[in-house]
N, C-alpha and C. Protein backbone atom coordinates (compact mmCIF):
# COMPACT_ATOMS: atom_id res chain seq x y z
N UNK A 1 28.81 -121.57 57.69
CA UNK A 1 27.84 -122.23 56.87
C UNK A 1 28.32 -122.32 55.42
N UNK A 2 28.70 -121.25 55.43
CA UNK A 2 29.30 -121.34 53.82
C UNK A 2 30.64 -122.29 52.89
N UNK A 3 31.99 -122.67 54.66
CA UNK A 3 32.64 -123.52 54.27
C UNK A 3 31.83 -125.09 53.88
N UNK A 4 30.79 -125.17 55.01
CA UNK A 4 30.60 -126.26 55.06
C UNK A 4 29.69 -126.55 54.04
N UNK A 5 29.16 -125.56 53.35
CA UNK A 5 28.22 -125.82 51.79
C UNK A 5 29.01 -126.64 51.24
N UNK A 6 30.16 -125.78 50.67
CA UNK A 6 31.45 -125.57 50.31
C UNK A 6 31.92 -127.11 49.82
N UNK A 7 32.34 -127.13 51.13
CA UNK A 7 32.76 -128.86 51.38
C UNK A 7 31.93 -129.87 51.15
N UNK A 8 30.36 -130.02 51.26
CA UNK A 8 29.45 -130.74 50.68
C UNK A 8 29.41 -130.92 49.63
N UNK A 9 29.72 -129.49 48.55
CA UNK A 9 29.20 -129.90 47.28
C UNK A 9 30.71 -130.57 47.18
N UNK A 10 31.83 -130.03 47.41
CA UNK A 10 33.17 -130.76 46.76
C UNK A 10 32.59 -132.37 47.18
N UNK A 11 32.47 -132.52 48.43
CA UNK A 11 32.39 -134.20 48.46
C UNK A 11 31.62 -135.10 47.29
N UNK A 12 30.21 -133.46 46.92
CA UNK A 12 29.25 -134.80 46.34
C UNK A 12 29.99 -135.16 44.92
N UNK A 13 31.09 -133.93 44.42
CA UNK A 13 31.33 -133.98 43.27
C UNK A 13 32.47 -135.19 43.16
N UNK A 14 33.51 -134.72 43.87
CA UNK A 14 34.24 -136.17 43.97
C UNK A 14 33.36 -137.35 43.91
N UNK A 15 32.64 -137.75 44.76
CA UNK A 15 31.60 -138.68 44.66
C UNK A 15 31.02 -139.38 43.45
N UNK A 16 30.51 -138.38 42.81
CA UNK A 16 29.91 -138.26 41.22
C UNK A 16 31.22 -138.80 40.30
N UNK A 17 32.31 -138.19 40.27
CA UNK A 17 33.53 -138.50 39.55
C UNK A 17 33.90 -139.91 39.87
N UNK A 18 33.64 -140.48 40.88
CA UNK A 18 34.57 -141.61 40.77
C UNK A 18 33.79 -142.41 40.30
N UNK A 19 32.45 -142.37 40.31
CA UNK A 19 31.47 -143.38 39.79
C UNK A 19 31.40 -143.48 38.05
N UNK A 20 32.04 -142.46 37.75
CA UNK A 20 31.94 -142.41 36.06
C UNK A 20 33.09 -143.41 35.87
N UNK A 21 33.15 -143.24 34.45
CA UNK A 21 34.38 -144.43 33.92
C UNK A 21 35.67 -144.12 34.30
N UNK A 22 36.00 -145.07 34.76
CA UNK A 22 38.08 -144.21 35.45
C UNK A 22 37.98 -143.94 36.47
N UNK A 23 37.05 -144.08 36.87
CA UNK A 23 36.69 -142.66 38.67
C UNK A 23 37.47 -144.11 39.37
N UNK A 24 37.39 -145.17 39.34
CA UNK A 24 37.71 -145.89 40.56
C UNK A 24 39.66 -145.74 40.49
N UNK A 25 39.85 -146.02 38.92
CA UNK A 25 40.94 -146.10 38.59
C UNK A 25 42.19 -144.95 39.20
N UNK A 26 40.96 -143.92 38.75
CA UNK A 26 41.67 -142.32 39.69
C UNK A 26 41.85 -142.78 41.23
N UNK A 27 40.80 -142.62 41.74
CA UNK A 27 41.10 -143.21 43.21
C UNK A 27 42.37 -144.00 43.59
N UNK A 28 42.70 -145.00 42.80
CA UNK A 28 43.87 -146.16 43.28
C UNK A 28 44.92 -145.43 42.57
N UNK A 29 44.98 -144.37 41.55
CA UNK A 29 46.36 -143.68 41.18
C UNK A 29 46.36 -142.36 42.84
N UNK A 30 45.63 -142.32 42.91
CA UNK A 30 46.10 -141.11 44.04
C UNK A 30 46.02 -141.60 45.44
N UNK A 31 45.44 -142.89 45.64
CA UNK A 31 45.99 -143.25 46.76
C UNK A 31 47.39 -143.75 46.74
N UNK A 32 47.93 -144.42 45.29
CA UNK A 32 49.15 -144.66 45.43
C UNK A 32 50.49 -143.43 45.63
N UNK A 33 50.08 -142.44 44.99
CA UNK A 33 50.97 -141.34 45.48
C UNK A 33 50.73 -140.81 46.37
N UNK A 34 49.61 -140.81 47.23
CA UNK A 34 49.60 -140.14 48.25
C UNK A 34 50.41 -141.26 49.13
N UNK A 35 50.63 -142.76 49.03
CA UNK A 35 50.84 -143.12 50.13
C UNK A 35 52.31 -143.02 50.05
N UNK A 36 53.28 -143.22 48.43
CA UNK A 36 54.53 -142.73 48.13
C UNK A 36 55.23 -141.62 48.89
N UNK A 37 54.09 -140.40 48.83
CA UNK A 37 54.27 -139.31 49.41
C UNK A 37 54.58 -139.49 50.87
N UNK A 38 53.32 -139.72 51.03
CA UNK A 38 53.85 -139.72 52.71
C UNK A 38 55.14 -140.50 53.12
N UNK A 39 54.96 -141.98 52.87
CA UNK A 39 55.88 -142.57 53.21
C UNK A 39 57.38 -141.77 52.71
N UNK A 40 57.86 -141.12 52.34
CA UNK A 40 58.79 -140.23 52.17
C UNK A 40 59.12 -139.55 53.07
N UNK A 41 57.93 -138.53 53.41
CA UNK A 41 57.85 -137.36 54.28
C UNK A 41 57.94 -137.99 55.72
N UNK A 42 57.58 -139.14 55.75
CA UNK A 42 58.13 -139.98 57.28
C UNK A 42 59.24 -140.31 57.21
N UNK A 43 60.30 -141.00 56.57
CA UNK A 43 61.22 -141.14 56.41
C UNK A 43 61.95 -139.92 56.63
N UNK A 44 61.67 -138.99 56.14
CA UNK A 44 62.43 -137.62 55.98
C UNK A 44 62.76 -136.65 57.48
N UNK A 45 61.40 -136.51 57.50
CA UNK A 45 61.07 -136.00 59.22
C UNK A 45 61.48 -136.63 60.49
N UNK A 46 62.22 -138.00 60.51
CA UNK A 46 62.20 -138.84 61.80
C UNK A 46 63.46 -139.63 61.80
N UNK A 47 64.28 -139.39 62.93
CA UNK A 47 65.66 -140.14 62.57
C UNK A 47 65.03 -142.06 62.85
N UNK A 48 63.95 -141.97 63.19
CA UNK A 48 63.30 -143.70 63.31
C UNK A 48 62.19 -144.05 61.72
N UNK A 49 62.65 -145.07 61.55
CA UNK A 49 61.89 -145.16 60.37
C UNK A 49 60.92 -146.40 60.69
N UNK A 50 59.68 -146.47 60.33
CA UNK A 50 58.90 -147.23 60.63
C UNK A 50 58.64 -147.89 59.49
N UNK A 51 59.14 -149.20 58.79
CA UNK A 51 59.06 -149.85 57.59
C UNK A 51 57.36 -151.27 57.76
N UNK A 52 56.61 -150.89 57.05
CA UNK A 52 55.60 -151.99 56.50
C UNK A 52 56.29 -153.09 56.10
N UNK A 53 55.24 -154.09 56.69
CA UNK A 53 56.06 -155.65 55.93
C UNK A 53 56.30 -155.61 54.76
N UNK A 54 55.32 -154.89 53.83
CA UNK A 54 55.11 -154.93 52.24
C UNK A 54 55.70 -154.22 51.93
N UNK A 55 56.84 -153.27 51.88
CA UNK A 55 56.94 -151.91 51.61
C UNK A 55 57.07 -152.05 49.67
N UNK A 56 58.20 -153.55 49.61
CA UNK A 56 58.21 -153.54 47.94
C UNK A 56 56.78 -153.85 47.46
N UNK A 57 55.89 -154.10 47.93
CA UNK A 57 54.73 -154.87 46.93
C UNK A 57 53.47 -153.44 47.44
N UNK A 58 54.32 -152.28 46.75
CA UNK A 58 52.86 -151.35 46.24
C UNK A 58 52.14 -151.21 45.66
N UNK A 59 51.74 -152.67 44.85
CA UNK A 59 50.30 -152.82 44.25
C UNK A 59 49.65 -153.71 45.89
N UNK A 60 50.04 -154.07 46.57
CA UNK A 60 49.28 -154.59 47.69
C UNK A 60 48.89 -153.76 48.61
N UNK A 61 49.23 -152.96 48.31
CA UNK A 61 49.12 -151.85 49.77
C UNK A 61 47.84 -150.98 48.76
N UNK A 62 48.02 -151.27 48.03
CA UNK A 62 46.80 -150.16 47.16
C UNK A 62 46.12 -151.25 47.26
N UNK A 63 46.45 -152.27 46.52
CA UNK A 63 44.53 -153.33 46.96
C UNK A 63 44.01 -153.42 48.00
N UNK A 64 44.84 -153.54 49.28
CA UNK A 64 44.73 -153.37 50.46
C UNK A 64 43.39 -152.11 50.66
N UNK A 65 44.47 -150.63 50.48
CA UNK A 65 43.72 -149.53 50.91
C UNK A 65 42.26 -149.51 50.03
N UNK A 66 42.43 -150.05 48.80
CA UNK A 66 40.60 -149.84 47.86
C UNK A 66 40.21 -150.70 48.60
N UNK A 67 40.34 -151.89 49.01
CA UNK A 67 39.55 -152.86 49.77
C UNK A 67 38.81 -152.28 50.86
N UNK A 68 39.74 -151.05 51.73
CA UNK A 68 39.27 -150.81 52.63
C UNK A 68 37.99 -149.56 52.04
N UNK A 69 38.82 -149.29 51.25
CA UNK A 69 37.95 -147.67 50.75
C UNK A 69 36.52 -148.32 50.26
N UNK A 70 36.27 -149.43 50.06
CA UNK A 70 35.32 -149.99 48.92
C UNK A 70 34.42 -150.64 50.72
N UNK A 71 35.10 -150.79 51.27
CA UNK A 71 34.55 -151.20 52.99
C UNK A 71 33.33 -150.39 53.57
N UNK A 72 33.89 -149.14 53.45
CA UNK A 72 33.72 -147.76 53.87
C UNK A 72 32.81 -147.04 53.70
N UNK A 73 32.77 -147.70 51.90
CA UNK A 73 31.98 -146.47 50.94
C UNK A 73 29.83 -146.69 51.60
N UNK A 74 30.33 -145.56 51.37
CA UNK A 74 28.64 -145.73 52.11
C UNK A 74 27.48 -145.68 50.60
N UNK A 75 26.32 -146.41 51.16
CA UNK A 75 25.44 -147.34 50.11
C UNK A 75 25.09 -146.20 49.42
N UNK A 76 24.53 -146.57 48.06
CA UNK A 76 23.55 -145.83 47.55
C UNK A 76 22.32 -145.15 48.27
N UNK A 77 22.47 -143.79 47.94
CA UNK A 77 21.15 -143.53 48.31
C UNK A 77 20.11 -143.89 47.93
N UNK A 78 18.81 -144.29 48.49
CA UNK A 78 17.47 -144.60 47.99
C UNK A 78 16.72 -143.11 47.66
N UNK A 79 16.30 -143.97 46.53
CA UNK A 79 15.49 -143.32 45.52
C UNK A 79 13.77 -142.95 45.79
């Protein structure tokens, strides 16, 4: 019970943060390194490399992923 407090309040706070000024901006800087990241750590780990059509155009793959994230995001709560 206690992780899962835990983990609620982190979500609501992230939550809260991205809605302030920058919060979205944050979001699309850390999806872009996270996806840098990974895509590395696949490369690294696998003598097969699995290349995206886009791989040079990583501002598309981030509009891409907010597009989806912005898909996703679940509504405002009612008041």
């Amino acid at each position: 019970m206690a992780v899962a407090t835990a983990t609620a309040e982190g979500i609501r706070r992230v939550a809260e943060a991205i809605r302030t000024d920058g919060g979205m901006e944050a979001v699309q800087l850390r999806v872009a390194e996270q996806y840098v990241a990974q895509f590395g750590n696949l490369a690294k780990a696998s003598t097969s490399i699995i290349v995206p059509a886009g791989v040079s155009d990583v501002a598309g793959m981030i509009a891409a992923a907010m597009k989806v994230f912005g898909s996703t995001a679940p509504a405002e709560p009612r008041r």
